[in-house]
Protein backbone atom coordinates (compact mmCIF):
# COMPACT_ATOMS: atom_id res chain seq x y z
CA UNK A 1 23.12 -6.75 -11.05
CA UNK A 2 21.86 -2.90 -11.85
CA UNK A 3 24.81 -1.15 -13.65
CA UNK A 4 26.63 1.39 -11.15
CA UNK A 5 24.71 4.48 -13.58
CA UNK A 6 21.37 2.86 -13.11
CA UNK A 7 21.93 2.90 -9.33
CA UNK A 8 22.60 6.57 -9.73
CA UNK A 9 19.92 7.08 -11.70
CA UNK A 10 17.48 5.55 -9.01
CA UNK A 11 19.20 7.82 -6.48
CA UNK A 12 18.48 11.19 -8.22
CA UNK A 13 14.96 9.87 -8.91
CA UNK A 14 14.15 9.42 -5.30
CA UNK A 15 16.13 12.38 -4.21
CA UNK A 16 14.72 14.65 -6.86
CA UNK A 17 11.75 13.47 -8.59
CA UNK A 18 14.33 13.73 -11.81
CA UNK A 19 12.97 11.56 -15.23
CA UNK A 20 14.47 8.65 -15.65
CA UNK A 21 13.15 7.74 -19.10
CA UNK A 22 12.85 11.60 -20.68
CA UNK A 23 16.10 13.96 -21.41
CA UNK A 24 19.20 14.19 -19.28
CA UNK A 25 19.06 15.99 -15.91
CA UNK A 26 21.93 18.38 -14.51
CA UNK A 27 21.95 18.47 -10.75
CA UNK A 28 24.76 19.99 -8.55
CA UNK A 29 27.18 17.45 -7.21
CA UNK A 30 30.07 18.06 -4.46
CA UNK A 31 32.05 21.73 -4.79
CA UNK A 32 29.18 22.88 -7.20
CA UNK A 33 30.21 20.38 -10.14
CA UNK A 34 27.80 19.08 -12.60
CA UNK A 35 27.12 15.63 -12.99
CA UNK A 36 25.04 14.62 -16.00
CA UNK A 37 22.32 11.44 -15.58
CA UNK A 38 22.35 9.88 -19.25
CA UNK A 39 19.06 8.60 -20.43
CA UNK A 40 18.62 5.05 -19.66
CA UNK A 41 18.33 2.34 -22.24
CA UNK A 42 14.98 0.25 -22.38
CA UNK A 43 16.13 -2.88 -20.08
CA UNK A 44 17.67 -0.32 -17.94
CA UNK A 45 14.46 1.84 -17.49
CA UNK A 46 12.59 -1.72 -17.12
CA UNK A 47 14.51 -2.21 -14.02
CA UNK A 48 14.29 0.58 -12.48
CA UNK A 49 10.87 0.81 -13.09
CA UNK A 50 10.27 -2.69 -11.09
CA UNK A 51 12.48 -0.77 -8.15
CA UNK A 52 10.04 1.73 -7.81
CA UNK A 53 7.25 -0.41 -8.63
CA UNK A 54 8.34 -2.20 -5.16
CA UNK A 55 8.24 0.93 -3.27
CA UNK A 56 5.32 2.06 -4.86
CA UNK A 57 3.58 -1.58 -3.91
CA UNK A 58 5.35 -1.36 -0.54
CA UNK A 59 3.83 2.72 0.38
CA UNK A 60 0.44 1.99 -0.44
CA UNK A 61 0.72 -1.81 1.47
CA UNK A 62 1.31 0.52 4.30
CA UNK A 63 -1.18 2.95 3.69
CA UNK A 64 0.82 5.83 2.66
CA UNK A 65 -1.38 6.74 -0.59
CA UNK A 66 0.59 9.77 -1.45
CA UNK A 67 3.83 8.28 -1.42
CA UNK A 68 2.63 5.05 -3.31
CA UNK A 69 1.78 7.90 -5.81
CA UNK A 70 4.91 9.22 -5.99
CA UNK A 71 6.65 5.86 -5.96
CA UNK A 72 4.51 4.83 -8.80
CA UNK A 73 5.04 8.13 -10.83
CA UNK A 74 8.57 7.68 -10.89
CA UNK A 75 7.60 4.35 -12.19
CA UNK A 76 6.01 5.18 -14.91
CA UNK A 77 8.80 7.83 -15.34
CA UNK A 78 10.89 5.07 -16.00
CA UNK A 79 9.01 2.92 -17.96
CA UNK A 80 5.92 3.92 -19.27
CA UNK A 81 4.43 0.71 -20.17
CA UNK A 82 4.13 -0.84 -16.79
CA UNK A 83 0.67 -0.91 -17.10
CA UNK A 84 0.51 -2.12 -13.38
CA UNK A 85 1.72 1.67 -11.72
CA UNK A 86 -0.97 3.00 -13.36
CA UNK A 87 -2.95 0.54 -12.02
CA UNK A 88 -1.87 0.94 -8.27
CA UNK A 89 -1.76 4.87 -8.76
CA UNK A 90 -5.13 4.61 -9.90
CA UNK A 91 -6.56 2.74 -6.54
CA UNK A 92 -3.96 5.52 -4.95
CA UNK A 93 -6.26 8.04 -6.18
CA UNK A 94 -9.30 6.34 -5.62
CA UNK A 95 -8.37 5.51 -1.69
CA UNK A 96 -8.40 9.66 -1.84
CA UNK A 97 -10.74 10.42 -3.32
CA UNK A 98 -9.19 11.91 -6.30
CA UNK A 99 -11.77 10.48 -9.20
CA UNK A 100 -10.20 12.45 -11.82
CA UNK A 101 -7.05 11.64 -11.72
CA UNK A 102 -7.80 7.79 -11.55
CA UNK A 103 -9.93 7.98 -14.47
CA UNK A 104 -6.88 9.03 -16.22
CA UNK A 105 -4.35 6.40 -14.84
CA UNK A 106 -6.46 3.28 -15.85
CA UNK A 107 -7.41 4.76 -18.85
CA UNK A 108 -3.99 4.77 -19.38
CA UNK A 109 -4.01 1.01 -17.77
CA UNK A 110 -6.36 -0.21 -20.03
CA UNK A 111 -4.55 0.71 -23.55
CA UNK A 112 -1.90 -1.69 -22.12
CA UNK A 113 -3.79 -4.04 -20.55
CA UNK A 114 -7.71 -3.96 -22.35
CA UNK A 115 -8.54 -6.91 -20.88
CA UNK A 116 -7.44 -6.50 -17.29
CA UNK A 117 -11.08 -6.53 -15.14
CA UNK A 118 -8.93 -4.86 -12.22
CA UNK A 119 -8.41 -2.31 -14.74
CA UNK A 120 -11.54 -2.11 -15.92
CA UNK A 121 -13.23 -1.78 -12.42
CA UNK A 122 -10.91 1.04 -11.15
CA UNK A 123 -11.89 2.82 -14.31
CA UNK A 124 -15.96 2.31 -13.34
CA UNK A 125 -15.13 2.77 -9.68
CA UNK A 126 -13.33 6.03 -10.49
CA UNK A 127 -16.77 7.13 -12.77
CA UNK A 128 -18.71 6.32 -9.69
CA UNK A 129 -17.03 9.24 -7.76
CA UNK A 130 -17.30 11.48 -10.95
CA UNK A 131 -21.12 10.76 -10.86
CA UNK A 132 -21.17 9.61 -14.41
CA UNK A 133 -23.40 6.54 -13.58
CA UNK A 134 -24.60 5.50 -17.27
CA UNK A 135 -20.88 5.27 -17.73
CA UNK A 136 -19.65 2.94 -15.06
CA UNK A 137 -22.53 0.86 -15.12
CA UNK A 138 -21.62 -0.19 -18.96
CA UNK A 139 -17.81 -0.47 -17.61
CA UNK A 140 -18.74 -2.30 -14.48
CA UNK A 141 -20.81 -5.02 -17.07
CA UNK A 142 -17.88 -5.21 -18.92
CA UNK A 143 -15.38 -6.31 -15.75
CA UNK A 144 -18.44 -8.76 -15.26
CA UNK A 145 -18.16 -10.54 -18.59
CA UNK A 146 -14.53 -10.77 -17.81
CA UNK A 147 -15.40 -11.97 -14.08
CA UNK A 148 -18.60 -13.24 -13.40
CA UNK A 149 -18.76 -13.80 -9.84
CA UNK A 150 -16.94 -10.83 -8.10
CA UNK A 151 -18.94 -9.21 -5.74
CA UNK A 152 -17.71 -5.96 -5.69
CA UNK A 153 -18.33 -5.96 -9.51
CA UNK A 154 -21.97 -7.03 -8.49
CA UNK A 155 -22.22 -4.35 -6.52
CA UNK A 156 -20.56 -1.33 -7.93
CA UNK A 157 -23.12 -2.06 -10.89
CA UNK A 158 -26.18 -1.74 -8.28
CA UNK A 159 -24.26 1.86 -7.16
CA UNK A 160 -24.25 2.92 -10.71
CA UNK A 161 -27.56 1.84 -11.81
CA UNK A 162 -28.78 3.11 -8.14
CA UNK A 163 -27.26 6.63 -9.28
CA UNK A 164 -28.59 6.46 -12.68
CA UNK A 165 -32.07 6.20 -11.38
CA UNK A 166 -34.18 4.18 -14.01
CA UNK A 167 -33.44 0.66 -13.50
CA UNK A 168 -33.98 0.16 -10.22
CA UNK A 169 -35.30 -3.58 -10.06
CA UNK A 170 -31.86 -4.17 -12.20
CA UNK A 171 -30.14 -2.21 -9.66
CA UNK A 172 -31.97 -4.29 -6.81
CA UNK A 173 -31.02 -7.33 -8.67
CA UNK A 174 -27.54 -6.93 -9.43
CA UNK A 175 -26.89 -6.04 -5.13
CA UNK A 176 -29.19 -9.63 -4.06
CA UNK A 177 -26.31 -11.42 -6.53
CA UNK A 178 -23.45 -9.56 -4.87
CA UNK A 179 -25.25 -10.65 -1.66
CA UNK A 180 -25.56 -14.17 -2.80
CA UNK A 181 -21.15 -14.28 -3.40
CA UNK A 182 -20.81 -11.95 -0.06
CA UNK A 183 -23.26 -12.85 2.22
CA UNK A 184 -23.60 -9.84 4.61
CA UNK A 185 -21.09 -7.91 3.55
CA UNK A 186 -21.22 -3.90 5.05
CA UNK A 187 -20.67 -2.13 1.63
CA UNK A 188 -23.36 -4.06 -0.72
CA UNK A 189 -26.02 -3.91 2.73
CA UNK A 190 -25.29 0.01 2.11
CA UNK A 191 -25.33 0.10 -1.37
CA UNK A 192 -29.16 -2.31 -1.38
CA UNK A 193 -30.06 0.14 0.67
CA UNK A 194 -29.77 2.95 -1.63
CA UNK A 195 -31.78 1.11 -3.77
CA UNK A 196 -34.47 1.31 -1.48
CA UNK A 197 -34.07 4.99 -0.61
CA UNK A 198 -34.33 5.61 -4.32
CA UNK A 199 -37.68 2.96 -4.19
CA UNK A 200 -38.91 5.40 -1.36
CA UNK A 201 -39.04 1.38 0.69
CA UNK A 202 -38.48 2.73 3.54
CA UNK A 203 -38.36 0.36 6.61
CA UNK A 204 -36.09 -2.23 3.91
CA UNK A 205 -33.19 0.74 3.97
CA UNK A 206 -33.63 1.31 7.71
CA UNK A 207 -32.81 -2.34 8.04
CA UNK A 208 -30.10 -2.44 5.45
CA UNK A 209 -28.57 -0.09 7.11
CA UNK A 210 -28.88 -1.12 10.51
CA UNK A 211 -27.54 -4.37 9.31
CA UNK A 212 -24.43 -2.40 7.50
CA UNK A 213 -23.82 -0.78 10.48
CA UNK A 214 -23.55 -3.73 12.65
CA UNK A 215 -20.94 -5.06 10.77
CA UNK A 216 -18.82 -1.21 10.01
CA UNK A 217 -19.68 1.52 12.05
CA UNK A 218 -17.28 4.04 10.68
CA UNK A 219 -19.50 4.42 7.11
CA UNK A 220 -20.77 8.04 7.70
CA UNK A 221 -23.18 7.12 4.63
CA UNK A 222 -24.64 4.41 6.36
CA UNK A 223 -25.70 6.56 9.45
CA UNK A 224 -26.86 9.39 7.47
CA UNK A 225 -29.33 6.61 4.79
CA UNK A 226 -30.44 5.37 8.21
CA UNK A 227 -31.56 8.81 8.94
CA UNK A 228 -32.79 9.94 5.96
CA UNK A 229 -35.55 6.64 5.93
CA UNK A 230 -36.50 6.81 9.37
CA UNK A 231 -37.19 10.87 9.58
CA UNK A 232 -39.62 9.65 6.38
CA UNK A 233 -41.16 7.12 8.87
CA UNK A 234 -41.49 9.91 11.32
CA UNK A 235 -38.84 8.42 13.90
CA UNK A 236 -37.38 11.12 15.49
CA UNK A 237 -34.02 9.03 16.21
CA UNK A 238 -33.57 10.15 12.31
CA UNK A 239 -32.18 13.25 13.50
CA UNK A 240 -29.62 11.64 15.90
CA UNK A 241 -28.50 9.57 12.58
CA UNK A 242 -27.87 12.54 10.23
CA UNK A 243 -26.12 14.27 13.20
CA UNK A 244 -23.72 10.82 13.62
CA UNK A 245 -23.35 10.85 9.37
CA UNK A 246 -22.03 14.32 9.82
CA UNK A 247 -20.01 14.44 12.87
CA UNK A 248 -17.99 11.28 11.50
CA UNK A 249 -17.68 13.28 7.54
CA UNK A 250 -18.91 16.58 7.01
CA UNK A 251 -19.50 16.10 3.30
CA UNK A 252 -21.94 13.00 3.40
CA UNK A 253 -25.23 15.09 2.24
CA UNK A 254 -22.95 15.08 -0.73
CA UNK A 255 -23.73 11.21 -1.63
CA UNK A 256 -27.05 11.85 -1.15
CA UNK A 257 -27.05 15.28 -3.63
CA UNK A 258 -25.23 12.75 -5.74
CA UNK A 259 -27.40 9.97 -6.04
CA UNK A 260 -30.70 11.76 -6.59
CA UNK A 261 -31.98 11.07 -3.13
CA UNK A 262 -31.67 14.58 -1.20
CA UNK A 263 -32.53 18.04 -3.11
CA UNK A 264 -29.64 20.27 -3.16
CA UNK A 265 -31.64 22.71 -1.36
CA UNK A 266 -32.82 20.70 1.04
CA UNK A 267 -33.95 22.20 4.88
CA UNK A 268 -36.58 21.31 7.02
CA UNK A 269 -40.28 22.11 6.16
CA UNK A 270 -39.06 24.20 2.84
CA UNK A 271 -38.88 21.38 -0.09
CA UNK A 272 -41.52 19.18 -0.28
CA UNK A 273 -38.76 16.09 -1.90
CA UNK A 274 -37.36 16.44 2.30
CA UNK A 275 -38.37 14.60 4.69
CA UNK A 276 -40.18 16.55 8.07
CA UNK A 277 -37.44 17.26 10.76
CA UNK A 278 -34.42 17.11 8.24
CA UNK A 279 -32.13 19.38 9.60
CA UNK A 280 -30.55 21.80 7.08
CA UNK A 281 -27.14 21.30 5.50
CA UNK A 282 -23.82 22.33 7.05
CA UNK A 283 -22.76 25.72 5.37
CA UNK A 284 -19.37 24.51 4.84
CA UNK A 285 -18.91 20.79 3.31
CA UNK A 286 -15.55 19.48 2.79
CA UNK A 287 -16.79 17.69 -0.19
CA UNK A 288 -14.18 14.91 0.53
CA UNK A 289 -17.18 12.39 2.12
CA UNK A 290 -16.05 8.73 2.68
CA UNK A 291 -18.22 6.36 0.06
CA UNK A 292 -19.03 3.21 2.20
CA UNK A 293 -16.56 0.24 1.13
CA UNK A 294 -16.97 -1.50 -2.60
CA UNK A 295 -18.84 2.18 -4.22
CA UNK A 296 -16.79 4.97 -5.43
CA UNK A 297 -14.44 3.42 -2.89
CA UNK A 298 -12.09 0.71 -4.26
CA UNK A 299 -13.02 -2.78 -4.26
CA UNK A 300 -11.60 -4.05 -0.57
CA UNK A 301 -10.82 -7.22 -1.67
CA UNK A 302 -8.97 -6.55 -4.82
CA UNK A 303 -7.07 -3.52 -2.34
CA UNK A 304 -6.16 -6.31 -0.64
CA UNK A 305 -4.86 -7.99 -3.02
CA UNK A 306 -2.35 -5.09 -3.86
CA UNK A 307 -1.43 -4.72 -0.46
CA UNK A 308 0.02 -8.80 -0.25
CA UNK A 309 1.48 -7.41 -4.10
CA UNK A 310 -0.77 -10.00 -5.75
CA UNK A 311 -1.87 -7.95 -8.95
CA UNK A 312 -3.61 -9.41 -12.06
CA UNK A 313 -1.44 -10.28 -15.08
CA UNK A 314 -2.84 -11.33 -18.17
């Protein structure tokens, strides 16, 4: 059992994001006395760590990213070498969209835990959202020589190389082998079909996507690729598509600005690198566009995973 000051501890953590593991913190008790919450010892801050760990396991199970962050920050508070809050914070931020920030936690992750391939991933996934391509593809290879046959490894390489623009076949290659271990699986049909935006093979992305669609409607990406290809093939049902991408996330041209495939300046009949009939941008993009599953997104099965709190340990 938690000594009665641990308990306390835990209480003024939750109540007022105090630091468990850093100096002593003053806060007002009953007729404006002082109580003072000693530092806790190193099996002490170990426990309370795992408390909050559970919470933090338990919030984003749930799907409440922002207080799994919280949860998880406290954790850390506590005891900064549980590599696996970073970890979970890190997939927090991801879920968000918050690239920068995850980049930072599994850094963090990996100097605990180098040869973690969860770890690993959410560091490439995270430099996926950043754009830095050349970067995750080299970490995503490295999660692969820890795991060979995880799709979503297999896949967020093609993204990367896809992004990074000159190893396409690679790129093609590494999504068929994803395919192979995930046989029609929504995010890797989306990310394929990048590939053959980038190829300029048209009708092949029209059917990736149409076949990515079928199985997850909801990827605003998906509907705007779809688009994109068939206003190239001079289908006019490319404009319904781009309208459908936007109405479901007003930010999706910025996937496309970010993989190389759609000029930043990009409205109809003005820039030759648009297709005829693209309708111009929104003026105001959120900027926070939904990635379609296994890209800058986190991979779904390892989310998963997290959410049954069954997290890697080696």
């Amino acid at each position: 059992m938690l000594p009665a000051r641990v308990f306390r501890s835990l209480f003024f953590c939750l109540c007022l994001a105090g630091t468990a593991n850093g100096q002593a913190l003053d806060v007002s008790a009953r007729h404006g006395k002082s109580v003072a919450v000693q530092p806790l010892s190193k099996s002490e801050g170990e426990k309370v760590g795992a408390l909050f760990m559970a919470m933090c396991l338990t919030h984003f199970a749930q799907g409440h990213f922002e207080w799994a962050e919280e949860a998880c920050g406290q954790a850390i508070e506590a005891d900064p070498r549980l590599a696996d809050a970073y970890k979970v914070r890190g997939y927090a931020y991801l879920m968000n969209h918050r690239f920068e920030r995850a980049e930072k936690d599994f850094h963090a992750a990996l100097r605990l835990k180098p040869n973690d391939d969860q770890n690993v991933a959410g560091y490439a996934d995270s430099l996926n959202g950043e754009g830095r391509f050349a970067e995750a593809a080299g970490q995503f290879r490295r999660a692969l020589s820890l795991v060979p046959d995880r799709a979503a490894y297999w896949n967020g390489l093609c993204w990367a190389l896809a992004g990074e623009g000159s190893q396409l076949s690679v790129a093609l290659d590494s999504c068929n082998r994803a395919l192979t271990l995930a046989p029609g699986a929504a995010g890797i049909l989306n990310s394929r079909a990048m590939v053959y935006l980038r190829q300029r093979r048209f009708p092949l992305a029209v059917a990736d996507y149409g076949a990515s669609l079928a199985v997850q409607r909801d990827q605003a990406s998906a509907w705007f690729g779809r688009g994109f290809a068939r206003l190239w093939l001079g289908e006019k049902q490319g404009s319904a598509d781009i309208s459908e991408a936007r109405r479901r996330d007003t930010g999706v041209d910025s996937i496309f600005v970010q993989m190389g495939v759609l000029p930043v300046h990009c409205a109809a009949a003005s820039v030759p690198a648009c297709p005829p009939g693209f309708l111009p941008m929104p003026d105001k993009s959120s900027g926070a566009y939904q990635v379609a599953v296994l890209h800058a997104d986190p991979d779904q099965e390892l989310v998963l995973e997290i959410k049954a709190g069954h997290l890697a340990r080696r």
